[in-house]
Protein backbone atom coordinates (compact mmCIF):
# COMPACT_ATOMS: atom_id res chain seq x y z
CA UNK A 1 -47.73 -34.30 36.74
CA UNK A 2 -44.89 -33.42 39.26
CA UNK A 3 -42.07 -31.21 38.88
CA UNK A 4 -38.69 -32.37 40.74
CA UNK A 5 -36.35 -29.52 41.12
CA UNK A 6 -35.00 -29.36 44.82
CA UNK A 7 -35.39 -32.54 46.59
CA UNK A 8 -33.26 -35.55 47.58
CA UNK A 9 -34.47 -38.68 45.36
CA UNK A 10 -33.68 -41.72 46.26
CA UNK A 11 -32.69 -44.14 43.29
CA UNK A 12 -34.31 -47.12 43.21
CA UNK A 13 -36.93 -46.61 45.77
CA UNK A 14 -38.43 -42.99 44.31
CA UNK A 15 -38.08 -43.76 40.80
CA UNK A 16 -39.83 -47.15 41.54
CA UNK A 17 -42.92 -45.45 42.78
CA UNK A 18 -43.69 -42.62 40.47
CA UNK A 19 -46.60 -42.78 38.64
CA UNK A 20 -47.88 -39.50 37.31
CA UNK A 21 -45.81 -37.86 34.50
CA UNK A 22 -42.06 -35.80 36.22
CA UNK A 23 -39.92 -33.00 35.02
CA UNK A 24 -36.49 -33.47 36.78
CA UNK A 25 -34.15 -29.88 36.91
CA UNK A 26 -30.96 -31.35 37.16
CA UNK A 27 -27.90 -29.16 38.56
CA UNK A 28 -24.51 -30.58 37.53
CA UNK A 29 -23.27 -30.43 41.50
CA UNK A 30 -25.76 -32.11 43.43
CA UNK A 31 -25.06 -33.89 46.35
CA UNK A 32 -28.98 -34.98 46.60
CA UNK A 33 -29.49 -36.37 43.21
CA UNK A 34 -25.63 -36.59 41.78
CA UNK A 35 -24.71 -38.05 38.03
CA UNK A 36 -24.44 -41.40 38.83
CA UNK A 37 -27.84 -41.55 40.94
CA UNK A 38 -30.02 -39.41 37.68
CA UNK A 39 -28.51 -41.43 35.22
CA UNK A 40 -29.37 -44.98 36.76
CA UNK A 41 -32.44 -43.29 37.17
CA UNK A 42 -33.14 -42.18 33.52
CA UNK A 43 -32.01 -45.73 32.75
CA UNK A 44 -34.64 -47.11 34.78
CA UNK A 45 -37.56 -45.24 33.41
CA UNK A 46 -36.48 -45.94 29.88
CA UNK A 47 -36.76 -49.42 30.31
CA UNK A 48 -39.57 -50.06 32.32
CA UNK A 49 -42.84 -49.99 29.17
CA UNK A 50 -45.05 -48.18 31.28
CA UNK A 51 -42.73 -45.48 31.28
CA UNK A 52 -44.28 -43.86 27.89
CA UNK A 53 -41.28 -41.65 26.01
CA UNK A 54 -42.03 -38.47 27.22
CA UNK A 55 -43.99 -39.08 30.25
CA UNK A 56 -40.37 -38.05 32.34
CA UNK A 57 -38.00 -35.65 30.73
CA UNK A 58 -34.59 -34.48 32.39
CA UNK A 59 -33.05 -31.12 32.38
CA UNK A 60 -29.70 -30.93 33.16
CA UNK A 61 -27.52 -27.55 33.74
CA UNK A 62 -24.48 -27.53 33.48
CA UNK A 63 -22.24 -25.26 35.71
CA UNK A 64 -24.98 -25.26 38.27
CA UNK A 65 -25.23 -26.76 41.64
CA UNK A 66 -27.85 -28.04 44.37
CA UNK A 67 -30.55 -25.66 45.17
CA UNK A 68 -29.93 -23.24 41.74
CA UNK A 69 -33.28 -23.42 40.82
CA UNK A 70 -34.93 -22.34 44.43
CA UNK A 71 -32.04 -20.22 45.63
CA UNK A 72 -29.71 -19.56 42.84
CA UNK A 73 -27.67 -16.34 42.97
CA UNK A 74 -29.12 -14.33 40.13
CA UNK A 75 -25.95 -12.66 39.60
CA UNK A 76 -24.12 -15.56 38.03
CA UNK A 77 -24.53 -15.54 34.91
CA UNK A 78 -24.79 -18.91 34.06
CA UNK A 79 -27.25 -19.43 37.58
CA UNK A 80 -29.48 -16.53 35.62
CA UNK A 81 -29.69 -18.45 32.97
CA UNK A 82 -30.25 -21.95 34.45
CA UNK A 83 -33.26 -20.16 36.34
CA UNK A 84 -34.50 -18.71 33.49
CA UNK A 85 -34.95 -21.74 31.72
CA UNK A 86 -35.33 -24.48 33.95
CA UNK A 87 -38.65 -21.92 34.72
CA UNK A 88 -40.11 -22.04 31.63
């Protein structure tokens, strides 16, 4: 299993490949992984039946932005709490 939290992903080619069960942390401004890109990318593991329910799960935060996760300013509120979870 593979967690995907700060990382440029390229949709269709890195979504294609992955085989082993992925987490994806998903900030609401991300220039390496934006809206359009994670949902065509949730679309495609849905419909591919190798792609068990479960087997990839998406987080998304709200209010956060690229890099929260790894370098997220703790004072925010809202970054805190991001953090907080997306670490659990």
């Amino acid at each position: 299993a593979l967690v995907t939290a700060h990382g440029e992903i390229r949709v269709p080619a890195d979504i294609q490949a992955l085989e082993k069960p992925n987490l994806f942390i998903c900030a609401a401004d991300d220039w390496a992984f934006p809206d359009a890109a994670r949902l065509q990318a949730e679309a495609m593991l849905l419909q591919q039946p190798q792609h068990a329910p479960g087997k990839y799960l998406f987080r998304y935060y709200p209010k956060t932005y690229h890099g929260f996760m790894a370098r997220g300013n703790d004072r925010d509120p809202v970054i805190r709490e991001a953090m907080a979870d997306a670490y659990l």
